[in-house]
N, C-alpha and C. Protein backbone atom coordinates (compact mmCIF):
# COMPACT_ATOMS: atom_id res chain seq x y z
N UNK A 1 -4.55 -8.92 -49.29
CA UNK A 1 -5.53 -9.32 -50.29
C UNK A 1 -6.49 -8.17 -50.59
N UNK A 2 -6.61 -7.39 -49.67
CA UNK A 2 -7.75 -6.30 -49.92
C UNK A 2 -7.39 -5.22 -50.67
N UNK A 3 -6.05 -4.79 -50.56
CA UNK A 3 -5.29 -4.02 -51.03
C UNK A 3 -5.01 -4.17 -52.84
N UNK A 4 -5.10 -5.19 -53.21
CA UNK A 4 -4.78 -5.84 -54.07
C UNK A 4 -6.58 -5.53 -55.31
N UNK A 5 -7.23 -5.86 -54.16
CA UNK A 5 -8.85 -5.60 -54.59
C UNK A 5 -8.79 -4.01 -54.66
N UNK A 6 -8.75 -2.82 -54.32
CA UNK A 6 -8.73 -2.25 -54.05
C UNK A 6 -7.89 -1.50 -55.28
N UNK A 7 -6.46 -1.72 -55.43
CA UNK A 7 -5.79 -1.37 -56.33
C UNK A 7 -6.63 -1.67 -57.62
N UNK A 8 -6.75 -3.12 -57.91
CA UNK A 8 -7.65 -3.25 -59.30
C UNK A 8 -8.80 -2.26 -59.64
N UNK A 9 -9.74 -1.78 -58.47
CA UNK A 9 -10.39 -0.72 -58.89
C UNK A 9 -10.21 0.22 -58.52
N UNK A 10 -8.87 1.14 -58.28
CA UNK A 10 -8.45 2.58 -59.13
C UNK A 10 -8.04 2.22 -60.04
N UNK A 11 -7.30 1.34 -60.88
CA UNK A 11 -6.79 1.19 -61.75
C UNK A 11 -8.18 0.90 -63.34
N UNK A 12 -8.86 0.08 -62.97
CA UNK A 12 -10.03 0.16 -63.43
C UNK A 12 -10.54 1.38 -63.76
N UNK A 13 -10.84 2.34 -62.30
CA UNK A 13 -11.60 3.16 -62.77
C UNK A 13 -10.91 4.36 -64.09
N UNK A 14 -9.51 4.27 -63.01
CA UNK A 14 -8.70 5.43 -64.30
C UNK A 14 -8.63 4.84 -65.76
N UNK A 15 -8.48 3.55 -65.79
CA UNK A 15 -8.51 3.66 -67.49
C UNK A 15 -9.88 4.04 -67.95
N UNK A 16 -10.97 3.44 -67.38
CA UNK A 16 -12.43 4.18 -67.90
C UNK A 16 -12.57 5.67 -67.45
N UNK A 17 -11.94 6.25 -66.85
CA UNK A 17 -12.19 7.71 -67.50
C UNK A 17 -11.33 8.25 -68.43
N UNK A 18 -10.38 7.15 -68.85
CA UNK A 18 -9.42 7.64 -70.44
C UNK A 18 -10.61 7.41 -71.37
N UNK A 19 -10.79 6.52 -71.48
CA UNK A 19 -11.68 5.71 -72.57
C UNK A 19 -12.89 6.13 -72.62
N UNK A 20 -13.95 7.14 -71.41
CA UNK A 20 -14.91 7.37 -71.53
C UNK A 20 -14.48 9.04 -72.48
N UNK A 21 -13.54 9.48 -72.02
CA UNK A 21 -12.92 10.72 -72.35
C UNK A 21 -12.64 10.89 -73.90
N UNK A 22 -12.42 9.66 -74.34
CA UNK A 22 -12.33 9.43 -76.00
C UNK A 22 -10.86 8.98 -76.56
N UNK A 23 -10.11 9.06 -75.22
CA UNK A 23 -8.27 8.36 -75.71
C UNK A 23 -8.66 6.63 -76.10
N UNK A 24 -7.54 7.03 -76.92
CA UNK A 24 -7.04 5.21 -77.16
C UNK A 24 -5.97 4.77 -76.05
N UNK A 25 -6.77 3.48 -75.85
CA UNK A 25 -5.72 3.11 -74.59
C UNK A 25 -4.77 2.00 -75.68
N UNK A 26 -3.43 2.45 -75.47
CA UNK A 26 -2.31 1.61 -76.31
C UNK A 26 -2.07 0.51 -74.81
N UNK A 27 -2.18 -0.81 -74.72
CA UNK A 27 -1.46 -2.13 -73.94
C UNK A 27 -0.29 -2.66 -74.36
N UNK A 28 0.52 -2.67 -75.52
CA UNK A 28 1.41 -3.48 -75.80
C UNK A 28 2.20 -2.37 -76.78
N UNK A 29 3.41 -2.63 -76.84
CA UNK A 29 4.22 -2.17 -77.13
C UNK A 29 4.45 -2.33 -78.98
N UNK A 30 3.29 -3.33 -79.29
CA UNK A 30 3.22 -3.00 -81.05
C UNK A 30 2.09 -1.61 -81.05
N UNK A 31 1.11 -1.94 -80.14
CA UNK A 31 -0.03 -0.99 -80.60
C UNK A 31 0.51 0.98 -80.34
N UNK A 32 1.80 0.62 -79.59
CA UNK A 32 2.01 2.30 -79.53
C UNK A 32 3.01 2.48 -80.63
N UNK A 33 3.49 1.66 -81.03
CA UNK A 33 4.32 1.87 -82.60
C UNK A 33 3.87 2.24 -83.59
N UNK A 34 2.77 1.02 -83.48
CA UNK A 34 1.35 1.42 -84.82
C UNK A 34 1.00 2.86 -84.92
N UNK A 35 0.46 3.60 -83.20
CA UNK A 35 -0.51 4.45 -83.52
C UNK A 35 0.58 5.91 -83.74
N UNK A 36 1.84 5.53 -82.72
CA UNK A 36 2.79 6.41 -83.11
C UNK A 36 3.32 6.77 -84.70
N UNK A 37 3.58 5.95 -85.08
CA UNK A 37 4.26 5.83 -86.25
C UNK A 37 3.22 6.30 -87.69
N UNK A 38 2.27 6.89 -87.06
CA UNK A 38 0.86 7.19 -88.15
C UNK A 38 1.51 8.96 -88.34
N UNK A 39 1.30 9.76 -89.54
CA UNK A 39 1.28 10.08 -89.84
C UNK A 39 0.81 11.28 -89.05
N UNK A 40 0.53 12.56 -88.47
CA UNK A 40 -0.39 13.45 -87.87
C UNK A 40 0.47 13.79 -86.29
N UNK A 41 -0.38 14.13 -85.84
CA UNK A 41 0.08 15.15 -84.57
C UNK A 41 -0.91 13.83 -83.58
N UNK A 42 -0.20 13.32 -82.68
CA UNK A 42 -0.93 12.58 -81.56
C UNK A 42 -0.36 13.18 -79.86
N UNK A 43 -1.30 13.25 -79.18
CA UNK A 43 -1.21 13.30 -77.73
C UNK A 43 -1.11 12.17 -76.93
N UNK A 44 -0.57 11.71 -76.25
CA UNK A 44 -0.12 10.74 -75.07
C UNK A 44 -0.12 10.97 -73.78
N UNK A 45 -0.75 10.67 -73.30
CA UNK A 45 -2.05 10.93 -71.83
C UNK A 45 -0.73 9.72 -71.36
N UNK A 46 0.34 9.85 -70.47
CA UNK A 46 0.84 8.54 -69.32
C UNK A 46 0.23 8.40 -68.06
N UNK A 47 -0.79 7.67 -67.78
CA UNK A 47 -1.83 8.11 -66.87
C UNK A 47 -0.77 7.16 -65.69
N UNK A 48 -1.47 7.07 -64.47
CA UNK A 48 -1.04 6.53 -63.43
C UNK A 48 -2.13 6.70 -62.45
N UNK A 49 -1.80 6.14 -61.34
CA UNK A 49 -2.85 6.02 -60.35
C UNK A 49 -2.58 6.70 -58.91
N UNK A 50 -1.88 7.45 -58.87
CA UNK A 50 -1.29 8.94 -58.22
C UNK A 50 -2.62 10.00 -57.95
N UNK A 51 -2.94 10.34 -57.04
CA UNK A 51 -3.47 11.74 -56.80
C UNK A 51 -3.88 12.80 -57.70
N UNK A 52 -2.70 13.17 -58.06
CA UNK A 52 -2.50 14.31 -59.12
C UNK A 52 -2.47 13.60 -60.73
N UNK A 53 -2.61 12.42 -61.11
CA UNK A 53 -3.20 12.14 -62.19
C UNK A 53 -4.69 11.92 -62.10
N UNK A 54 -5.64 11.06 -61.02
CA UNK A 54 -7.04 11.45 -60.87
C UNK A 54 -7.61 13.22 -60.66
N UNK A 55 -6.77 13.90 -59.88
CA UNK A 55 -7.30 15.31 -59.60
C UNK A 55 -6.92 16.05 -60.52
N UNK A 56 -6.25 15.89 -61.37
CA UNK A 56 -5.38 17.01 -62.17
C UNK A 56 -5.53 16.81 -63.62
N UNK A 57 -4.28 15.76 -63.53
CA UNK A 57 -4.56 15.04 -65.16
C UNK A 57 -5.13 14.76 -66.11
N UNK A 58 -6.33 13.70 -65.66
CA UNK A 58 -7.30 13.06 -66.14
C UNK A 58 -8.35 14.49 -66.52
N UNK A 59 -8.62 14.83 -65.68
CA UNK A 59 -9.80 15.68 -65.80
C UNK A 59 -8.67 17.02 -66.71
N UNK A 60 -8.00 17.22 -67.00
CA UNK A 60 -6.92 18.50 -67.87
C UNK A 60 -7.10 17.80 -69.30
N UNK A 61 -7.24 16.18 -69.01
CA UNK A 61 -7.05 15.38 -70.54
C UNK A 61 -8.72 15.31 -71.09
N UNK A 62 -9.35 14.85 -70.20
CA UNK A 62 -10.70 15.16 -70.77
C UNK A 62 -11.12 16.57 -71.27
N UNK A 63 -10.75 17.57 -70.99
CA UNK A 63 -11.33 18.92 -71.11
C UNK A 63 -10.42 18.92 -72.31
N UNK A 64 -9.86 18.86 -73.15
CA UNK A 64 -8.64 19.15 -74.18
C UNK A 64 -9.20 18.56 -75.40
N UNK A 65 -10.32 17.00 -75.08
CA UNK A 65 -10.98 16.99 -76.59
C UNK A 65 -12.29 17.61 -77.07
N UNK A 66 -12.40 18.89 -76.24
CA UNK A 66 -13.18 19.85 -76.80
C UNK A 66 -12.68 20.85 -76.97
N UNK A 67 -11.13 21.10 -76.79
CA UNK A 67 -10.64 22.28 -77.68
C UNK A 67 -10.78 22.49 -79.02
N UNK A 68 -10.50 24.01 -79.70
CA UNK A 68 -11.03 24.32 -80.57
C UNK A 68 -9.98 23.22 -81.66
N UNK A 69 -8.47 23.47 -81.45
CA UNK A 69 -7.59 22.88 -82.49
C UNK A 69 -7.28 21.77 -81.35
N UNK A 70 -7.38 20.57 -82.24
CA UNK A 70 -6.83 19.79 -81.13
C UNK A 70 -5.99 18.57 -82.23
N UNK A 71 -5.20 17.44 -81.61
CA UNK A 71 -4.61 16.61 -82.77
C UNK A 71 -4.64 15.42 -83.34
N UNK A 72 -4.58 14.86 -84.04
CA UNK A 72 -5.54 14.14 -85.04
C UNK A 72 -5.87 12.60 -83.99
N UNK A 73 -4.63 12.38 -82.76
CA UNK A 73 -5.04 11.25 -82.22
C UNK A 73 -5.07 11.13 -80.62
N UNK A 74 -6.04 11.17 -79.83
CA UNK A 74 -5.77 11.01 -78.21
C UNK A 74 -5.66 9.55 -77.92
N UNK A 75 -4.36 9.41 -77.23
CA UNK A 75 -4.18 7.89 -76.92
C UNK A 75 -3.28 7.83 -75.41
N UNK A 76 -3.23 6.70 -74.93
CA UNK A 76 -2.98 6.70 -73.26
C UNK A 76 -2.62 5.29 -72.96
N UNK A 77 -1.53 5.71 -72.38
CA UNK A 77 -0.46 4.43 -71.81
C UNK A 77 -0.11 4.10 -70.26
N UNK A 78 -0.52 3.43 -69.51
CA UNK A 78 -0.76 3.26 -68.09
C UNK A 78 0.24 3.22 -67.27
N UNK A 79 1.44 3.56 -66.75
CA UNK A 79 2.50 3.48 -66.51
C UNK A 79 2.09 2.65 -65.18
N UNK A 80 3.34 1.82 -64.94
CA UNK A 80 2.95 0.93 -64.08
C UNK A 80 2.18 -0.40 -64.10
N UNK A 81 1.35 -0.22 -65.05
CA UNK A 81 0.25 -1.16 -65.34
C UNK A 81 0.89 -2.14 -66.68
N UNK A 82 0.35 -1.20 -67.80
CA UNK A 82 1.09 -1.67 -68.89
C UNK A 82 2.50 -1.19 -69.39
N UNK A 83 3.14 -2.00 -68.70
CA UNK A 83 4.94 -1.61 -68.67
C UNK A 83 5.71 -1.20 -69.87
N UNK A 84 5.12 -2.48 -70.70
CA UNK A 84 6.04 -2.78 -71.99
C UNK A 84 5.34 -1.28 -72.80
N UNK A 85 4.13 -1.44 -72.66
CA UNK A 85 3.61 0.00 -73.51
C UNK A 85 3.81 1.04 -72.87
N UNK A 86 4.12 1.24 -72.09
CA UNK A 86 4.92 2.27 -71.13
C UNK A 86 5.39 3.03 -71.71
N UNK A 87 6.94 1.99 -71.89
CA UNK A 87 8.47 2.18 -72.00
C UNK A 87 8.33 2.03 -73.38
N UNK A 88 7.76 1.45 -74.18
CA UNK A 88 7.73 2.04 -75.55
C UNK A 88 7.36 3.21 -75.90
N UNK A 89 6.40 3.62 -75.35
CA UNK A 89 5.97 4.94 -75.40
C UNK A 89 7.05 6.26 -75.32
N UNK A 90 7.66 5.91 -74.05
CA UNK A 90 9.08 6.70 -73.39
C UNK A 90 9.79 6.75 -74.35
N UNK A 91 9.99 6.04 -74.97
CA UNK A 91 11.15 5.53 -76.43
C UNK A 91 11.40 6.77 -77.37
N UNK A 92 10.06 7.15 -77.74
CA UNK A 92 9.55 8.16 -78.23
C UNK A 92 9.90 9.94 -77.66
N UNK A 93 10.07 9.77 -76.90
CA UNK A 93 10.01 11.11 -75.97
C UNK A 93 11.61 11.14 -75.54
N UNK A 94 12.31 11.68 -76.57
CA UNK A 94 13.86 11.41 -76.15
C UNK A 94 13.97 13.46 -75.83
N UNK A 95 15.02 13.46 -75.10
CA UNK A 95 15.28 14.51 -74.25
C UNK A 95 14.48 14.33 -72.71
N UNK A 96 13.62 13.84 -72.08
CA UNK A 96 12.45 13.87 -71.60
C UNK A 96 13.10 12.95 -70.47
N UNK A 97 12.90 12.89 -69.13
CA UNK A 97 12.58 11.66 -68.19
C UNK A 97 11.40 11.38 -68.08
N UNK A 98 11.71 10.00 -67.66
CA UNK A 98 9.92 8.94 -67.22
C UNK A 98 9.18 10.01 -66.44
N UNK A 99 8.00 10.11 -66.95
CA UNK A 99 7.46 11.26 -66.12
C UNK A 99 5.88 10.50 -66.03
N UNK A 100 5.24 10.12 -64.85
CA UNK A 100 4.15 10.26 -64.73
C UNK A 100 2.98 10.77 -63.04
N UNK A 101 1.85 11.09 -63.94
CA UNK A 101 1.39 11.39 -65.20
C UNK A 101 2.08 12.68 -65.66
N UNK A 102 1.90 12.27 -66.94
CA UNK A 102 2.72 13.22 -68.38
C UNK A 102 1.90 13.37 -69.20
N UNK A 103 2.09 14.22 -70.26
CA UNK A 103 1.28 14.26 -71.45
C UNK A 103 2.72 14.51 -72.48
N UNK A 104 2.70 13.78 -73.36
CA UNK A 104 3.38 13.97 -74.48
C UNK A 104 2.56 14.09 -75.91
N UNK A 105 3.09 15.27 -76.79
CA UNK A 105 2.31 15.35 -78.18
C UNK A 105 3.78 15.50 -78.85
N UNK A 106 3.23 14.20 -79.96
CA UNK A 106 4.13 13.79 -81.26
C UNK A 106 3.83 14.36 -82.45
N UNK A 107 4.84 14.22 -83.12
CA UNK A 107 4.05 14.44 -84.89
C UNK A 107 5.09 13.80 -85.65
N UNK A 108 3.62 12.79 -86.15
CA UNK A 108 4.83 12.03 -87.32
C UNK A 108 5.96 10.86 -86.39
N UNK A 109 5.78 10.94 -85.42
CA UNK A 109 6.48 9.82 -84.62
C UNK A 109 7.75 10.69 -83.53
N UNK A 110 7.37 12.01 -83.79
CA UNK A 110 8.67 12.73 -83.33
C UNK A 110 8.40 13.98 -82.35
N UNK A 111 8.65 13.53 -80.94
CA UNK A 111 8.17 14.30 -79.86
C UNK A 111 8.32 16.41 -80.23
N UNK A 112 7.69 16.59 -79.76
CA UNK A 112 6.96 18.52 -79.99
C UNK A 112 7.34 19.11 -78.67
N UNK A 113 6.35 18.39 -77.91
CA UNK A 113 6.67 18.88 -76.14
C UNK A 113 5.96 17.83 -75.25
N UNK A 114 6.43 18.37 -74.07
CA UNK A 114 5.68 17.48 -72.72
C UNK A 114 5.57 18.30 -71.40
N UNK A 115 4.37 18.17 -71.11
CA UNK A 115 3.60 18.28 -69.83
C UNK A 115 4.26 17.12 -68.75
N UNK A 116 4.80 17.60 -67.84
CA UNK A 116 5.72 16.90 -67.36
C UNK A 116 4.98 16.66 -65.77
N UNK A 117 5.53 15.58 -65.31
CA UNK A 117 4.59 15.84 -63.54
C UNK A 117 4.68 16.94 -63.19
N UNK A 118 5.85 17.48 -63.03
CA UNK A 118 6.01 18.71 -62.25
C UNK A 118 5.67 19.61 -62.79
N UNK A 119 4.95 19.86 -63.75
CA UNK A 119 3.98 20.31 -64.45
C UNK A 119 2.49 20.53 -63.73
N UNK A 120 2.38 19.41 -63.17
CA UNK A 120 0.80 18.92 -63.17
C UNK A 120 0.69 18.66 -61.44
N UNK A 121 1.78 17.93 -60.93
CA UNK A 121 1.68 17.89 -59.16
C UNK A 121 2.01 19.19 -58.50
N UNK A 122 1.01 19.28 -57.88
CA UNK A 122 0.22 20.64 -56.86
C UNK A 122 0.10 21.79 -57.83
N UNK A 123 -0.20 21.69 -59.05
CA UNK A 123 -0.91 22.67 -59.84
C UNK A 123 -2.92 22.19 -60.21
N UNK A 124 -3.39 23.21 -60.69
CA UNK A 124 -4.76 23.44 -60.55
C UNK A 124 -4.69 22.61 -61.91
N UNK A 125 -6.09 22.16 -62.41
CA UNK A 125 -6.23 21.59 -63.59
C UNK A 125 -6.48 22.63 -64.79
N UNK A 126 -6.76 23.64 -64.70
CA UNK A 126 -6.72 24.50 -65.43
C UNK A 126 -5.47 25.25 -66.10
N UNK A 127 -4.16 25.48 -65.37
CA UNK A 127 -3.00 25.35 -65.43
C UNK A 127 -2.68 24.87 -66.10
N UNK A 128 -2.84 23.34 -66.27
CA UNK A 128 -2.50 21.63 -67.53
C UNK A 128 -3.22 22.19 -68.75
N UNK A 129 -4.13 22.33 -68.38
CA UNK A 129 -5.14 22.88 -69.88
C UNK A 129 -4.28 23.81 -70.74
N UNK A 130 -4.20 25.28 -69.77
CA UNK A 130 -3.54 26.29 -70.55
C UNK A 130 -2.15 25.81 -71.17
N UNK A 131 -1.45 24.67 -70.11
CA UNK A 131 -0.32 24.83 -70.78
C UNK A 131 -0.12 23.67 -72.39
N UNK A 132 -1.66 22.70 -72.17
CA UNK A 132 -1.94 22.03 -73.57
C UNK A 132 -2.60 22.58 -74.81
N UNK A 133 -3.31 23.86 -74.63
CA UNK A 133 -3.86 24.61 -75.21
C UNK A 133 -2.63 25.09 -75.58
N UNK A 134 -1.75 25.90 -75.21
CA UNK A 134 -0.40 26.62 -75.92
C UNK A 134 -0.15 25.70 -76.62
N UNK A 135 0.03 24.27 -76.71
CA UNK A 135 1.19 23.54 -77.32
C UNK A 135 -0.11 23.16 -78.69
N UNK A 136 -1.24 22.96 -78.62
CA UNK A 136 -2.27 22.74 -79.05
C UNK A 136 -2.28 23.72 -80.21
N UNK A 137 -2.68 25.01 -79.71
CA UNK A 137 -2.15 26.01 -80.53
C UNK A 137 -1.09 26.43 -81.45
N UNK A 138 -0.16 25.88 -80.95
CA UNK A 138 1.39 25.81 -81.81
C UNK A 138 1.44 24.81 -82.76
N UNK A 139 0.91 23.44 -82.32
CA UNK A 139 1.47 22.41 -83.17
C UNK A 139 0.62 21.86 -83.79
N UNK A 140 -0.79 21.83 -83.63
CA UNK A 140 -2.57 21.50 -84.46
C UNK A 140 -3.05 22.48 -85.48
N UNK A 141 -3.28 21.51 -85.97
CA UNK A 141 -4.38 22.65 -87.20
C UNK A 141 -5.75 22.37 -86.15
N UNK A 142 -6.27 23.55 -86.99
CA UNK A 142 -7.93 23.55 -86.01
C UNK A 142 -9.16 22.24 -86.23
């Protein structure tokens, strides 16, 4: 039972540092169609409740909406949590395995690149940055 208490608030806390951070948190598997299927360059934060998504991730995803070019939408899908918006999300990201935490950036509904775990587990958070800043750089207008 405690465990259970316990889980609810990491899970808690990580979506409020998406949401304090400025992502849209997508829950259901219409709302990542919707925001996917919009027009522009969007980022996809697959957060989780792992180590290296609180130490790494999260804080690589917050620092990225004060880059100079960044893309028109930050939004975030809970793996584990919210399933169905998950795996819709995944849908999207073809070439790619389930990866979390991940960062995927779309355009137009059609995956660019991804920040992959092994990307992000036992690397520095600064590392995640540079390597979202490159893709940031490549695929954003300023």
């Amino acid at each position: 039972m405690q465990f259970n208490f316990f889980m609810n608030d990491v899970v808690e806390i990580a979506r409020k540092e998406m949401v304090e951070a400025g992502y849209q948190e997508l829950t259901t598997p219409e709302d990542v169609d919707q925001v996917l299927n919009e027009e522009g360059t969007t980022l996809v934060m697959i957060n989780s409740v792992c180590g290296c998504a609180g130490g790494i991730a999260r804080p690589a995803a917050a620092y990225m909406k004060n880059y100079d070019k960044k893309p028109d939408r930050f939004v975030t899908v809970f793996a584990g949590q919210d399933k169905e918006a998950t795996a819709k999300a995944r849908s999207y990201f073809t070439g790619y395995a389930p990866s979390s935490p991940s960062f995927a950036l779309l355009k137009d509904g059609e995956i660019l690149t991804m920040v992959e775990r092994h990307e992000i587990e036992g690397h520095e958070p600064i590392q995640v940055v540079q390597k979202l800043e490159k893709a940031f750089d490549e695929y954003c207008g300023a």
